[in-house]
Protein backbone atom coordinates (compact mmCIF):
# COMPACT_ATOMS: atom_id res chain seq x y z
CA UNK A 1 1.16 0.84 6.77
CA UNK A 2 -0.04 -1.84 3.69
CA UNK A 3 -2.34 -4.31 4.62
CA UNK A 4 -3.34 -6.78 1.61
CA UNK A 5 -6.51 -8.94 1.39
CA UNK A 6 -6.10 -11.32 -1.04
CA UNK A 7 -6.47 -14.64 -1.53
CA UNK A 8 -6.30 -16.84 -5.45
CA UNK A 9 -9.41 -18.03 -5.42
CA UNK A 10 -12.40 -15.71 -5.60
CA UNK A 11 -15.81 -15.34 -3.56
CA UNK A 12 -14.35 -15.71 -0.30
CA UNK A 13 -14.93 -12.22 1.02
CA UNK A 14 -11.88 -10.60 0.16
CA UNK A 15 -13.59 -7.47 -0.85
CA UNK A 16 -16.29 -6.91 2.18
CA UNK A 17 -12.81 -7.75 4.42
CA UNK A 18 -11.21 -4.73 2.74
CA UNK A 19 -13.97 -2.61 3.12
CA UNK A 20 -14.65 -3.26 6.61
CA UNK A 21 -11.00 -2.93 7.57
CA UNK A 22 -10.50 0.07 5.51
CA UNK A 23 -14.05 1.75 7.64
CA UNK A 24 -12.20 -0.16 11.04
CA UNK A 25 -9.23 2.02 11.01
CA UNK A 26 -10.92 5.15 9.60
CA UNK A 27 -13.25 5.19 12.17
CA UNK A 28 -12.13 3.41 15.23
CA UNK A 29 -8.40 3.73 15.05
CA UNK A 30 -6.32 7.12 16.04
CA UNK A 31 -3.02 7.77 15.31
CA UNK A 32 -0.51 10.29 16.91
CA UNK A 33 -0.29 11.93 20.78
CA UNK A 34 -1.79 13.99 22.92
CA UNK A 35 -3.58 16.98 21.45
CA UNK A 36 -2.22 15.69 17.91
CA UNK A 37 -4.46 12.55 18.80
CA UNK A 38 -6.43 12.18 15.37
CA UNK A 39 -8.75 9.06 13.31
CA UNK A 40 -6.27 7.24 10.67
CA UNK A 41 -6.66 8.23 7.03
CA UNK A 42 -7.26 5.40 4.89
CA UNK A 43 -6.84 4.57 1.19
CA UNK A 44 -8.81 1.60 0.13
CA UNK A 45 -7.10 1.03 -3.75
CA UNK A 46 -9.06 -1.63 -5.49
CA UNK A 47 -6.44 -3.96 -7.91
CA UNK A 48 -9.54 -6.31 -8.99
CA UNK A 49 -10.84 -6.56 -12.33
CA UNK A 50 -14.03 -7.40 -11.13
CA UNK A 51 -13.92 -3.59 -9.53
CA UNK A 52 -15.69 -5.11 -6.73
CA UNK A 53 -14.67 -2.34 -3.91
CA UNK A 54 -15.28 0.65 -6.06
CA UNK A 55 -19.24 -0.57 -7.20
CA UNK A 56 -19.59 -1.23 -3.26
CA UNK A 57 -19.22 2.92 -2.75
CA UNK A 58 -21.33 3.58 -5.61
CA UNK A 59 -24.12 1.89 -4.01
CA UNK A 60 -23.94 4.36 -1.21
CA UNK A 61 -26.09 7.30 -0.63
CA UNK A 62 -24.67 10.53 -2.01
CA UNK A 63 -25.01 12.29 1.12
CA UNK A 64 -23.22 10.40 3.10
CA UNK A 65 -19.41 10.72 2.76
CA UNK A 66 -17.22 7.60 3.16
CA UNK A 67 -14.56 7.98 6.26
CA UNK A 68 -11.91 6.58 3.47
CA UNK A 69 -11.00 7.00 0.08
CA UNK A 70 -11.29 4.68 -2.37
CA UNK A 71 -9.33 4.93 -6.11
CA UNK A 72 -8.71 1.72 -8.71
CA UNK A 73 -5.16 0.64 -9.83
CA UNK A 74 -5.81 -2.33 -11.73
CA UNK A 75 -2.56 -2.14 -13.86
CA UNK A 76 1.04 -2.64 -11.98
CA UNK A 77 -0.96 -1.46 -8.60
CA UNK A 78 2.62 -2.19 -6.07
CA UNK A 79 4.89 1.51 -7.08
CA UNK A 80 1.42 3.60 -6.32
CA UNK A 81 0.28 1.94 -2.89
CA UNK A 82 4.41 2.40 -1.91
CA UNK A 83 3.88 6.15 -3.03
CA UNK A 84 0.27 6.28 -0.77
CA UNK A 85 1.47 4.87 2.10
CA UNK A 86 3.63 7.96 2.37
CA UNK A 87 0.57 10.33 2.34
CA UNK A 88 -1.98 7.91 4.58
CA UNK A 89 -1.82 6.20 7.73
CA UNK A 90 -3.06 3.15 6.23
CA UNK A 91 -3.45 1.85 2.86
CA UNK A 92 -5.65 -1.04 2.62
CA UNK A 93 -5.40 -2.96 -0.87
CA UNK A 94 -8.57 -5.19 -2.52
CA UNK A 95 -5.76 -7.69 -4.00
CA UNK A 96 -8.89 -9.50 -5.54
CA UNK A 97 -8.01 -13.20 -7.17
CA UNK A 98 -5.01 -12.91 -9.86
CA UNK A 99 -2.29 -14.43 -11.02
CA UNK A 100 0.40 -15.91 -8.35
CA UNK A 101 2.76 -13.63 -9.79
CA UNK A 102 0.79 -11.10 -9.11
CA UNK A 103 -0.15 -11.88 -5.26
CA UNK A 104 3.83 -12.00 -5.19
CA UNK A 105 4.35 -8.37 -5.91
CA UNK A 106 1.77 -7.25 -4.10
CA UNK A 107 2.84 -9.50 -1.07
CA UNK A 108 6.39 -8.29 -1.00
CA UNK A 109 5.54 -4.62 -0.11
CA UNK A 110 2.67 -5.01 3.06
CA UNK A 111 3.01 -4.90 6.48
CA UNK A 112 0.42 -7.55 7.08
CA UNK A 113 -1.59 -9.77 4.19
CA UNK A 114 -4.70 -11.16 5.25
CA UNK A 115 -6.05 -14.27 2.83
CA UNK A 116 -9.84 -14.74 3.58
CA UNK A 117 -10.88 -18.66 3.19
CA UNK A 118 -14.08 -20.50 3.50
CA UNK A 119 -14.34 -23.36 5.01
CA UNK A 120 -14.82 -26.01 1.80
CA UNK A 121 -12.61 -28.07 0.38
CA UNK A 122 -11.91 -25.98 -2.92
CA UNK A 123 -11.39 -22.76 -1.02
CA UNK A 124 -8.59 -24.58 2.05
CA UNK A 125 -6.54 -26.30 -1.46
CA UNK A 126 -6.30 -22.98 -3.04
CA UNK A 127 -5.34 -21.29 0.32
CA UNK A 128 -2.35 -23.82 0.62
CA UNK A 129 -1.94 -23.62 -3.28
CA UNK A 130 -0.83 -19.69 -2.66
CA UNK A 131 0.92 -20.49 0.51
CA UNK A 132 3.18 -22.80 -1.06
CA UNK A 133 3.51 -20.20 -3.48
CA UNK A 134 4.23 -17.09 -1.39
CA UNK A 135 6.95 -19.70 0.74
CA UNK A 136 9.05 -18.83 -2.42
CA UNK A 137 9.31 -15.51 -2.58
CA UNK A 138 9.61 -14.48 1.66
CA UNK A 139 13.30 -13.38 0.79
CA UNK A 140 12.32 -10.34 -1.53
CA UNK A 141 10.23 -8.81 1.07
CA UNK A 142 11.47 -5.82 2.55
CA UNK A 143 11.23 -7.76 6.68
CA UNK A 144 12.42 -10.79 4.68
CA UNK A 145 9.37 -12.89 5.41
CA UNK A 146 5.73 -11.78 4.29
CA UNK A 147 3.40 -11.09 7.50
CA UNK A 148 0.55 -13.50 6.06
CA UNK A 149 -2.13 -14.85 8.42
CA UNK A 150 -5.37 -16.91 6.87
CA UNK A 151 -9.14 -15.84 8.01
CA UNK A 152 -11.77 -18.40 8.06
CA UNK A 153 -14.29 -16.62 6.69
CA UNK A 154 -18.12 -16.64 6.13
CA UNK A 155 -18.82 -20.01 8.40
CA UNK A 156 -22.15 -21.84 8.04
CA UNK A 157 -24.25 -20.33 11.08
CA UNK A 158 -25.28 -23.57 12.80
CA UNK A 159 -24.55 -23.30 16.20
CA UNK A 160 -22.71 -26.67 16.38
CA UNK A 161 -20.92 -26.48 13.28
CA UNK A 162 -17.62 -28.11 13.70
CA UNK A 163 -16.12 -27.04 10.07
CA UNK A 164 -14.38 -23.70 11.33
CA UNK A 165 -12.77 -25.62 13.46
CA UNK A 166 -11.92 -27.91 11.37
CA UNK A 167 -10.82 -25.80 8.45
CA UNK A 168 -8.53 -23.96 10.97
CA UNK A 169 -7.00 -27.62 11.96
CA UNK A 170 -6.46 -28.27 8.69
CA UNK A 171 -4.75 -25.25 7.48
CA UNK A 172 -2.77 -25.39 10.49
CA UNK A 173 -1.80 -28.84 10.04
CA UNK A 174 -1.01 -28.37 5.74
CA UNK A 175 0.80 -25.05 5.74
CA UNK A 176 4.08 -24.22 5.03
CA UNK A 177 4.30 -20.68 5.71
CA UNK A 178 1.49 -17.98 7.60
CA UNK A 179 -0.47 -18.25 10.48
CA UNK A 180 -3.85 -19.02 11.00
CA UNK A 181 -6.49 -17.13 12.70
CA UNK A 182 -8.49 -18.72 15.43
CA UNK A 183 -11.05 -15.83 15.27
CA UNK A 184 -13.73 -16.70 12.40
CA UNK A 185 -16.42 -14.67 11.12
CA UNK A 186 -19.41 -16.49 10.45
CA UNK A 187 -21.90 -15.71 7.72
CA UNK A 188 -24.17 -13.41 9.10
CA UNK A 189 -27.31 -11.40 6.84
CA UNK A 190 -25.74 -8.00 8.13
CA UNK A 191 -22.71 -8.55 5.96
CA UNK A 192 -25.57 -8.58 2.50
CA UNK A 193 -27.65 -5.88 3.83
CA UNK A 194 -24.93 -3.36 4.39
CA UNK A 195 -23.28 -4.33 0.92
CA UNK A 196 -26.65 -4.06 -0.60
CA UNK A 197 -26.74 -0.12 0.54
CA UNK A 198 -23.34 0.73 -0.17
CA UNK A 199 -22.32 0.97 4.00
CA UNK A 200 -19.79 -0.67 6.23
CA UNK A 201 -21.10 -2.46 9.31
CA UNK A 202 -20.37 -0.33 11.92
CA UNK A 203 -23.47 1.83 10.19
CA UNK A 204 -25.66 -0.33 10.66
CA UNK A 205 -27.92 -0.62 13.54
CA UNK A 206 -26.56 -1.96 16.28
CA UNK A 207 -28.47 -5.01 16.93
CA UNK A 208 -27.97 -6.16 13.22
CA UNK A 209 -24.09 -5.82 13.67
CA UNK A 210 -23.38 -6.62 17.06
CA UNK A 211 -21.93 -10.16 16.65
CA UNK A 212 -20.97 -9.38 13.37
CA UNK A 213 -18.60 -6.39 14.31
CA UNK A 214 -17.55 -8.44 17.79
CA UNK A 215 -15.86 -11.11 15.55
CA UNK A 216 -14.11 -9.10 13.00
CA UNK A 217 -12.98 -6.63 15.59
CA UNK A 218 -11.62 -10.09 17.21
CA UNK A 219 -9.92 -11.50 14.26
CA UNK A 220 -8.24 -7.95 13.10
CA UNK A 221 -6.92 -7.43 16.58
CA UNK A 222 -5.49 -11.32 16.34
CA UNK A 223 -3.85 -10.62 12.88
CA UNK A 224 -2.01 -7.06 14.52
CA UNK A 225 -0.90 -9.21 17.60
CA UNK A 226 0.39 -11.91 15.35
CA UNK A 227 2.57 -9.11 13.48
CA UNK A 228 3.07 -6.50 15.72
CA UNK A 229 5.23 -4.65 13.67
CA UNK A 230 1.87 -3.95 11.13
């Protein structure tokens, strides 16, 4: 299984989505029956310039392995993640913001593509800019239409804040290809604090990450259901 986080524009969490997806299935998720019951192995390949995934682990404690690996294939990244999803269970892939060509390859080979957004007005035009973009190129992927779903991502933390809501409406309303998540995740001070010692959520303590982990567990689940063939 591929999954791609990517999205054209950068800062919108792509990388801490990768991450935490990439911990997600390594920790939570088993794979095979019975006695053979075992956790996923992961792959987290970082394709970003900015190398944003790989500085993330070396932030991290030696003595405390990560559940995944992580490697970096910035250059032609598509031929090696085909050749690791043979070995892994998953491979999760820090697209990072490039070129649309680039989010083309890339998008032709997964099994699901997640695009993180925030909710402003800059970050919804460039989501719809590489919508329209990927709408070209659903007949080269291997199902014949790219699994690609839009997270709204980071939301402002007031309580009555209509403007997930209203990015969601929006995108919904303006797209011509993917689906939209109706799970958000809002912008919580777990998400910094766990970057800031090289961890994934799920290690921190569990008051900290409750509500954090609650709604990405919520929108991950909704982007499997929405492709069930991921």
């Amino acid at each position: 299984m591929i999954i791609g986080i990517g999205a054209e524009k950068g800062g919108v969490g792509k990388s801490s989505t990768a991450w935490t997806l990439a911990a997600y299935l390594a920790t939570r998720q088993h794979v095979g029956e019975g006695k053979k019951k075992r956790l996923a192995k992961v792959m987290l390949v970082d394709t970003d310039t900015q190398r944003t995934s790989s500085k993330w682990g070396a932030l991290r404690d030696p003595s405390m392995p990560l559940p995944f690996r992580v490697m970096e294939k910035i250059s032609n990244p598509a031929p090696e993640i085909i050749k690791l999803a043979e070995d892994y269970d998953a491979v999760v892939v820090d697209v990072g913001a490039r070129d649309y060509a680039g989010l083309a390859d890339l998008a032709r080979i997964v099994d699901l593509w997640i695009a993180p957004t925030r909710v402003g007005q800059g970050d919804l035009m460039s989501s719809l800019e590489m919508a329209t973009a990927l709408n070209t190129v659903h007949s080269k992927h291997k199902n014949g239409h790219i699994p690609l779903c839009f997270l709204v991502n980071a939301v402002p933390g007031a309580w009555n804040s209509t403007e997930a809501q209203d990015a969601i409406d929006a995108l919904t309303a303006a797209l011509p290809t993917g689906k939209v998540l109706t799970s958000t995740i809002r912008d919580r001070r777990v998400w910094r604090d766990a970057h800031k010692l090289g961890k994934h959520i799920f290690e921190m303590p569990a008051a900290a990450r409750e509500k954090a982990e609650a709604e990405f567990i919520a929108a991950i689940s909704e982007a499997f259901n929405a492709y069930p063939q991921a």
